[in-house]
N, C-alpha and C. Protein backbone atom coordinates (compact mmCIF):
# COMPACT_ATOMS: atom_id res chain seq x y z
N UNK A 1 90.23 111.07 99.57
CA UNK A 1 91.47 110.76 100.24
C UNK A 1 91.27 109.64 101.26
N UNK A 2 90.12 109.79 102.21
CA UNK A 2 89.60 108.62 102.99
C UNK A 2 89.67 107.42 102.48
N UNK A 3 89.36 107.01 101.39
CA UNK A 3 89.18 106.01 100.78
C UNK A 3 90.40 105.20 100.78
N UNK A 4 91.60 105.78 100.14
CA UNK A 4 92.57 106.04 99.50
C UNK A 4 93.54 105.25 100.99
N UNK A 5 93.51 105.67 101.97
CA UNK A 5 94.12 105.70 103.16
C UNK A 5 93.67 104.42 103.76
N UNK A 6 92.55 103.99 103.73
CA UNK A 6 91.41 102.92 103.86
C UNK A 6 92.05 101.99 103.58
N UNK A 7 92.14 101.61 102.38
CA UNK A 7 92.50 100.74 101.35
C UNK A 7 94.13 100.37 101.97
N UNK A 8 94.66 101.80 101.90
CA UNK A 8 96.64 101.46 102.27
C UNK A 8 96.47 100.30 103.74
N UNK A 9 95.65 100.96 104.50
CA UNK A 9 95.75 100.39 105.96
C UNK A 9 95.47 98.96 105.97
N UNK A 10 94.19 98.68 104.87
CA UNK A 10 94.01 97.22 105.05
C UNK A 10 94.63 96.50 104.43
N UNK A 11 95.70 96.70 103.26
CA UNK A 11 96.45 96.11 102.83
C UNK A 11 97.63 95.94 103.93
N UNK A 12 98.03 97.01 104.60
CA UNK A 12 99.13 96.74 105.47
C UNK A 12 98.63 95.67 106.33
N UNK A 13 97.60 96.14 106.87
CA UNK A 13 97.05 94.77 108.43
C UNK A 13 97.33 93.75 107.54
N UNK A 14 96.20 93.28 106.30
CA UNK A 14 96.44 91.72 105.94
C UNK A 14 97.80 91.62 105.79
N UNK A 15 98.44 92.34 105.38
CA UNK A 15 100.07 91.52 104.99
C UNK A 15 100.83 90.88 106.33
N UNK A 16 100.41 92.08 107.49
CA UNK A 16 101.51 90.87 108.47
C UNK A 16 100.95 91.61 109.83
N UNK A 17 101.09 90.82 110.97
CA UNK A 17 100.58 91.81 112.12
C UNK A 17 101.83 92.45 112.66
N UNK A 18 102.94 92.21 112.31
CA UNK A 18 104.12 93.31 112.46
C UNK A 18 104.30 94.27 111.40
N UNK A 19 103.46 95.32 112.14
CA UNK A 19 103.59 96.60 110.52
C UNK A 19 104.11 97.77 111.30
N UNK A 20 104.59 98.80 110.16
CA UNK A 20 105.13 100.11 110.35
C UNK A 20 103.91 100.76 109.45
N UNK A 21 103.55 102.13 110.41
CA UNK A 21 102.72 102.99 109.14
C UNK A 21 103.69 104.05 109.27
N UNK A 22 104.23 104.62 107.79
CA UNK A 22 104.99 106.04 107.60
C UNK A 22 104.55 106.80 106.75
N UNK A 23 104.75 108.06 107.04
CA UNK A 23 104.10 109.11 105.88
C UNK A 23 104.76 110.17 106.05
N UNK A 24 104.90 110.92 104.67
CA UNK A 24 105.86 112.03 104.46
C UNK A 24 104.84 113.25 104.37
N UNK A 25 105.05 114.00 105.04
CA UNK A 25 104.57 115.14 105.32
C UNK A 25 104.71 116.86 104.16
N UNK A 26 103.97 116.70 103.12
CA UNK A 26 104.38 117.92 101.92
C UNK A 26 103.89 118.97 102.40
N UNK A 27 104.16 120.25 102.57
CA UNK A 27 103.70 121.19 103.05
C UNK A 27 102.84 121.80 101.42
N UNK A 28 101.75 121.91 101.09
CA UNK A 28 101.00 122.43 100.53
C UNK A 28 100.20 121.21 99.91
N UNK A 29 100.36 120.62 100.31
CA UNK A 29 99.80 118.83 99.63
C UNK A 29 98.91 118.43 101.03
N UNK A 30 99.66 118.01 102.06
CA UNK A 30 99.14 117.40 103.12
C UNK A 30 98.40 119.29 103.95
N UNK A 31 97.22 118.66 104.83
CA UNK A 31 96.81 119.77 105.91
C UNK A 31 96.35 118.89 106.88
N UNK A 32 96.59 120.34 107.73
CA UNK A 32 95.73 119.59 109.76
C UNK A 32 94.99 118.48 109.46
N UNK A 33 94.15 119.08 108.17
CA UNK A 33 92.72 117.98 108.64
C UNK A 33 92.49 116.82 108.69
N UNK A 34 93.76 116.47 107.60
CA UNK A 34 94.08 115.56 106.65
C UNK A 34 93.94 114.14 108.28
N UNK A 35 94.94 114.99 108.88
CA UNK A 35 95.60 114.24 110.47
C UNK A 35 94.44 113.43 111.08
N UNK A 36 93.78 113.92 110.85
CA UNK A 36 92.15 113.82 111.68
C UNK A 36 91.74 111.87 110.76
N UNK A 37 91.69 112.55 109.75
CA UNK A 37 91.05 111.36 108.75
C UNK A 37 92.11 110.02 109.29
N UNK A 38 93.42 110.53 108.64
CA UNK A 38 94.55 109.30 108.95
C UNK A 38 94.70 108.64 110.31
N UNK A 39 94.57 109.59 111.52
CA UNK A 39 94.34 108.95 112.72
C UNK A 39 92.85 108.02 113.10
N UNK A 40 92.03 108.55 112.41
CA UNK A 40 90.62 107.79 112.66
C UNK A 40 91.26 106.44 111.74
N UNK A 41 91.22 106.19 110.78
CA UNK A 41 91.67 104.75 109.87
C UNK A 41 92.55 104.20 110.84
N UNK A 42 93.79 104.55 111.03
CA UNK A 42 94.46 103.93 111.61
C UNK A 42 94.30 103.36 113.37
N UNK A 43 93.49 104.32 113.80
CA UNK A 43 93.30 103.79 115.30
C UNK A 43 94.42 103.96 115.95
N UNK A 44 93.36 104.39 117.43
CA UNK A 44 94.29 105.00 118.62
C UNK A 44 95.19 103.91 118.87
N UNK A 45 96.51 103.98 119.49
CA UNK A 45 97.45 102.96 119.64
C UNK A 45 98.59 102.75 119.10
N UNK A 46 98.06 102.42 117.49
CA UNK A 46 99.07 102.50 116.48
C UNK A 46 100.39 103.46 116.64
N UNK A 47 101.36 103.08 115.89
CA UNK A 47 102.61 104.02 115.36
C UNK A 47 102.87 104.61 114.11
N UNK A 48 103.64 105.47 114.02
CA UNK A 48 103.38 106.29 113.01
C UNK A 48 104.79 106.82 112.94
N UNK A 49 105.83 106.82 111.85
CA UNK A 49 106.61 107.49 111.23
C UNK A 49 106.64 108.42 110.72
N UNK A 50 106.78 109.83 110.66
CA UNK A 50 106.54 111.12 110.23
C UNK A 50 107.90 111.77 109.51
N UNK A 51 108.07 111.76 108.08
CA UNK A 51 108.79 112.39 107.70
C UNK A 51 108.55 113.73 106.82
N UNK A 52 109.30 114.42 106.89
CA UNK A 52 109.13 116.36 106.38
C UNK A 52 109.64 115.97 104.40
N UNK A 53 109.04 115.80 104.02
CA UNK A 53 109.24 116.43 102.11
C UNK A 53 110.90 117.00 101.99
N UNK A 54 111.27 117.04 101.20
CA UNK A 54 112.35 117.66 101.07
C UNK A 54 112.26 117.72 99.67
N UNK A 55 112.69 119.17 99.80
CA UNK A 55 112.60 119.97 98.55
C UNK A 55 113.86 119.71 97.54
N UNK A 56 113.85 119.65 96.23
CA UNK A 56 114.80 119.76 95.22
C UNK A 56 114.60 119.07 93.91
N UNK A 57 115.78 118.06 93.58
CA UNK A 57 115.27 117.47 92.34
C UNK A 57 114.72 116.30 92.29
N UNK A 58 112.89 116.41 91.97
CA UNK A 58 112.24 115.32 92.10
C UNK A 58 111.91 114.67 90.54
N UNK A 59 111.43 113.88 90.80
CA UNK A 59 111.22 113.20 88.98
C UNK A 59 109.51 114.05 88.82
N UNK A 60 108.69 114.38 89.48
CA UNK A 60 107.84 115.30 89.07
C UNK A 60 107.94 116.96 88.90
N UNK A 61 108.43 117.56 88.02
CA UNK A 61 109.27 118.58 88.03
C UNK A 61 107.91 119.93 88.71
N UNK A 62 106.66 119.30 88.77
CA UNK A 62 105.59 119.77 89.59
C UNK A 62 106.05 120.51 90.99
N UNK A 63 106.79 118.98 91.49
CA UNK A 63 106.79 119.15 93.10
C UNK A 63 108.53 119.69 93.38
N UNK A 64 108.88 119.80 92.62
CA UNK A 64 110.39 121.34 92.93
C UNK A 64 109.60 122.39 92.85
N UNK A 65 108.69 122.88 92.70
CA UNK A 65 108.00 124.21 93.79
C UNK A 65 107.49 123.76 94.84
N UNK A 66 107.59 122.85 95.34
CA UNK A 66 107.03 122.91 97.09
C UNK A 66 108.33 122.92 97.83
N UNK A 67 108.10 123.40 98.93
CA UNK A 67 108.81 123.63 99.91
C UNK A 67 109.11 122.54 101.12
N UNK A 68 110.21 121.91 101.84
CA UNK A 68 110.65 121.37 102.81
C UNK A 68 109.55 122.03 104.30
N UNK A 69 108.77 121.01 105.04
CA UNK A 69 108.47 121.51 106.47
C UNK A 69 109.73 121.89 107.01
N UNK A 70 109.06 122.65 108.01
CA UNK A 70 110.12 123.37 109.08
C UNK A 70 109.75 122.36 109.89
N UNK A 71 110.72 122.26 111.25
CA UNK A 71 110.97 121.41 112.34
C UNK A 71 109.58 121.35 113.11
N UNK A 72 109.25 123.05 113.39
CA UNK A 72 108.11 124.01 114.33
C UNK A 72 107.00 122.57 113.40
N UNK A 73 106.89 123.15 111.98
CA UNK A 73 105.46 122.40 111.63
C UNK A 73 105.78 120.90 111.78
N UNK A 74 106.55 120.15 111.79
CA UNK A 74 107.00 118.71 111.78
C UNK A 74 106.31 118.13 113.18
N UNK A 75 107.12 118.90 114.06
CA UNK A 75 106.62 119.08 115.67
C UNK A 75 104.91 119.15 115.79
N UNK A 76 103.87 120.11 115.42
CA UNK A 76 103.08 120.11 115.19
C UNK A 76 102.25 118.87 114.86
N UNK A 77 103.00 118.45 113.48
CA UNK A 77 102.04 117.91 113.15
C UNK A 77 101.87 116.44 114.06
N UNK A 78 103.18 116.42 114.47
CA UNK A 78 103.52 114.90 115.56
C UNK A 78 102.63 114.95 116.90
N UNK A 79 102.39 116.46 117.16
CA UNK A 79 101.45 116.57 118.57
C UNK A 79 99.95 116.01 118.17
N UNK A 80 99.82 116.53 117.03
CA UNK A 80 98.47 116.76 116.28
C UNK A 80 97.92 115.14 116.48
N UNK A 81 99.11 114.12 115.96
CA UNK A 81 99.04 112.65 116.09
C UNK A 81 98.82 112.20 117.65
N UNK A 82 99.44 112.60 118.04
CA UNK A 82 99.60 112.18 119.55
C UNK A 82 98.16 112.62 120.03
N UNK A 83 98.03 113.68 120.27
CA UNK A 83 96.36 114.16 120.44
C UNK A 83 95.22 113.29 120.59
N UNK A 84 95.78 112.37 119.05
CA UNK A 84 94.46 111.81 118.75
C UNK A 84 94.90 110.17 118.96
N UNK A 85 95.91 110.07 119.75
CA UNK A 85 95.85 109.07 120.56
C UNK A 85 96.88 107.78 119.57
N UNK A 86 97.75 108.40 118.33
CA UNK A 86 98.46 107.71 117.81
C UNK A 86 100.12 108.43 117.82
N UNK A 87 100.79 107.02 118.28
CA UNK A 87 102.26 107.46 118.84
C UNK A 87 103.27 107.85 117.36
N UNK A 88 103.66 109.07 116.93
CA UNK A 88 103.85 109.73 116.20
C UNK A 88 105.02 109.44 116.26
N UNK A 89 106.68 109.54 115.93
CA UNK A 89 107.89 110.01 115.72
C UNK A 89 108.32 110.02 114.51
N UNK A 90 109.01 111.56 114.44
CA UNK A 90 110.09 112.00 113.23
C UNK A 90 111.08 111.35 112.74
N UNK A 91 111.18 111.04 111.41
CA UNK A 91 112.36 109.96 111.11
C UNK A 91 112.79 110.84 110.46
């Protein structure tokens, strides 16, 4: 996954030094730890867009069994960012 995240970030920097980083938050896909990795790549400072999954009809008929975050874990996971020294908000 490190790798993976690596790669997204340095494509974003080279493209422009006005960037947005956003990421959607799946509850059984994404975990805590995950937070840890993505905040180290990205570096303290940065911003960060945090959106919750939403459950229903997706074109992977896989991911209509996962479930929508709750607000509580959304919240969480935005502290979790902040923590580690990257400015988090819920879109």
């Amino acid at each position: 996954m490190c790798a993976k995240i690596e790669e997204a970030v340095g494509i974003i920097r080279n493209q422009s030094p006005r960037r947005q980083f956003r990421t959607t938050w799946v509850p059984g896909i994404n975990n805590l730890e995950e937070i840890d990795e993505m905040a180290r790549v990205l570096g303290a400072g940065e911003s960060l867009l945090l959106t919750g999954f939403r459950s229903g009809n997706t074109l992977d008929p896989r991911w209509r069994q996962l479930r929508s975050p709750t607000q509580s874990e959304l919240h969480e996971v935005c502290q979790r960012f902040e923590d580690l020294g990257i400015h988090a908000t819920l879109f």
